[in-house]
Protein backbone atom coordinates (compact mmCIF):
# COMPACT_ATOMS: atom_id res chain seq x y z
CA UNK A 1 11.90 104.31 4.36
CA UNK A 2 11.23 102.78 7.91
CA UNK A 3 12.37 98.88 8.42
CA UNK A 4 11.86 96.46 11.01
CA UNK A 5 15.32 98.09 12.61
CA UNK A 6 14.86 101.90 11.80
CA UNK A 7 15.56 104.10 8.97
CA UNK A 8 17.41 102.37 5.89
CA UNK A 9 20.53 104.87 5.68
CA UNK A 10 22.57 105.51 2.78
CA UNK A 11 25.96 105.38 2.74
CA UNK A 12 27.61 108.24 1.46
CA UNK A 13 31.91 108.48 0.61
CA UNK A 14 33.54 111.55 0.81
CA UNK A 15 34.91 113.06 -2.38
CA UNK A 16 38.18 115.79 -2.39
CA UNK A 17 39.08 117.12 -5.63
CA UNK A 18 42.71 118.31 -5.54
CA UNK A 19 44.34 120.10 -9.00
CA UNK A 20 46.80 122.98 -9.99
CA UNK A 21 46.53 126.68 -9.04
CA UNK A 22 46.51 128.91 -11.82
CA UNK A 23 48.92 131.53 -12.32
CA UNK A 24 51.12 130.63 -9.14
CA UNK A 25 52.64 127.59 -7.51
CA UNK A 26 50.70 124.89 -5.47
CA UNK A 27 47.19 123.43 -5.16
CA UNK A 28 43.47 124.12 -4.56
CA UNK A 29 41.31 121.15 -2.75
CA UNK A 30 38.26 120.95 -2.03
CA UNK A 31 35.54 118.34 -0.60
CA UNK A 32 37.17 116.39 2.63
CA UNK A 33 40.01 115.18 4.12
CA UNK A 34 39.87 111.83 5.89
CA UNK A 35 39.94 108.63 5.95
CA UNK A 36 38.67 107.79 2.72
CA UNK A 37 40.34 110.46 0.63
CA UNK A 38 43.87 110.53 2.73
CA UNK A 39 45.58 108.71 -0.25
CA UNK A 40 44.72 111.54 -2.66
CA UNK A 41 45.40 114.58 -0.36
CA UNK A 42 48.82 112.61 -0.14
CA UNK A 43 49.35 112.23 -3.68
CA UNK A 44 49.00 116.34 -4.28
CA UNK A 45 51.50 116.88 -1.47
CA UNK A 46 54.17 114.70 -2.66
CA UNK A 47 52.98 116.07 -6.27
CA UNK A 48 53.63 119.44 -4.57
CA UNK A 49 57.13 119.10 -2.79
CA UNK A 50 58.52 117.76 -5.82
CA UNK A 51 57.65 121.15 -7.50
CA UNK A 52 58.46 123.11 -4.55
CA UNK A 53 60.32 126.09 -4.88
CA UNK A 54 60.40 128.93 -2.26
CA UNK A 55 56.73 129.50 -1.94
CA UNK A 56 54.40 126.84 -2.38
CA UNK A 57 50.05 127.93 -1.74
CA UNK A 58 47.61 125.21 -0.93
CA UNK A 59 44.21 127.15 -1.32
CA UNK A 60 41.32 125.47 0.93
CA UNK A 61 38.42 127.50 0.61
CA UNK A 62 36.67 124.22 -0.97
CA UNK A 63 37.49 122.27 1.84
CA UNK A 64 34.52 121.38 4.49
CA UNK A 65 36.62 118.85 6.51
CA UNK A 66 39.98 117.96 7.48
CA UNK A 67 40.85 115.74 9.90
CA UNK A 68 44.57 115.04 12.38
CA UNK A 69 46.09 112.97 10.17
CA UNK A 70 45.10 115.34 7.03
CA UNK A 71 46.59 117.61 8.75
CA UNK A 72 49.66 115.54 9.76
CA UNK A 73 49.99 114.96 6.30
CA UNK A 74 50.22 118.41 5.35
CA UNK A 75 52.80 119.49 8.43
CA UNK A 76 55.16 116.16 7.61
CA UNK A 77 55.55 117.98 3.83
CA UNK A 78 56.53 121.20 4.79
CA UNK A 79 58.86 119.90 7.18
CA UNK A 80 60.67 117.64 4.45
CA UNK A 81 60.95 120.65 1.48
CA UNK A 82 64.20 122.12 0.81
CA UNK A 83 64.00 125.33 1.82
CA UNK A 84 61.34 127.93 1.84
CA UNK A 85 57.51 128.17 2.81
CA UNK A 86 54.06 127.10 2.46
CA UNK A 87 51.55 129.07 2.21
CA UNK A 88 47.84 127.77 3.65
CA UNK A 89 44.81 129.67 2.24
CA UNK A 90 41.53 129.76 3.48
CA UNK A 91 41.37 126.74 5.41
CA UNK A 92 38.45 125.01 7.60
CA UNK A 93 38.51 125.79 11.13
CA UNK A 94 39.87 122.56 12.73
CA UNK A 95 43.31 123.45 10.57
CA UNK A 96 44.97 126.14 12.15
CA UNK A 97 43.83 125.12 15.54
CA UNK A 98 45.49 121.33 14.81
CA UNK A 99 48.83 123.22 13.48
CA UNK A 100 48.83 125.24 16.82
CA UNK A 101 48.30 122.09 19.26
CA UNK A 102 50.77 119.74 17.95
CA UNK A 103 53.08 121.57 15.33
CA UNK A 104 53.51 125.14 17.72
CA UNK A 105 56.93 125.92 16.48
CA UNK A 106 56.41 125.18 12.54
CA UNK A 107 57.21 128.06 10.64
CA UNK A 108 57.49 127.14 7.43
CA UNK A 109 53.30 126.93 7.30
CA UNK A 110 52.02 130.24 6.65
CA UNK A 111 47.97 130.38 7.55
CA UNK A 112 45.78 132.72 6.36
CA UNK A 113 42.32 133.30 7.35
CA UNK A 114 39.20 132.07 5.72
């Protein structure tokens, strides 16, 4: 509906959904990652490097959106777990691209395609 100042717009929150893989190691997201669901995405990661072993997955498939610091989040993990790798599935675009521009040399982030 039109108003004296425009359109009335609706404000709308993104939503992520993060929970267990079945049948192997690590998590599937999906929604966004941003502002507004960093503390979540967090959450799963720390949830994840505390159940680390050598290969951890994080499937993305679900995921329209992630932004630097999502991203930041998810480099700063693999970095701090013991030993081993972690395998990215199927992630949006703006991912791998991120990983390549500031974290070049990180090899213990495996990407695969979407």
């Amino acid at each position: 509906m039109d108003g004296a100042d425009g359109p009335a717009r609706v404000r709308t929150g993104a939503v992520l959904d993060v929970g267990p893989l079945s049948g192997r190691p690590g998590i599937r997201a999906r929604g966004e990652i941003g502002v507004s669901t960093r503390l979540s995405w967090e959450n799963a990661l720390t949830e994840l490097s505390r159940r680390h072993s050598e290969v951890s997955y994080v499937e993305l498939s679900g995921v329209r959106f992630v932004d630097v610091a999502g991203v930041t989040a998810l480099a700063v993990t693999a970095l701090n777990l013991p030993g081993g790798r972690m395998v990215v599935e199927r992630p949006p675009p703006q991912l791998p691209r991120l990983l390549d521009l500031f974290w070049p040399s990180l090899r213990r982030i495996e990407v695969t395609p979407r």
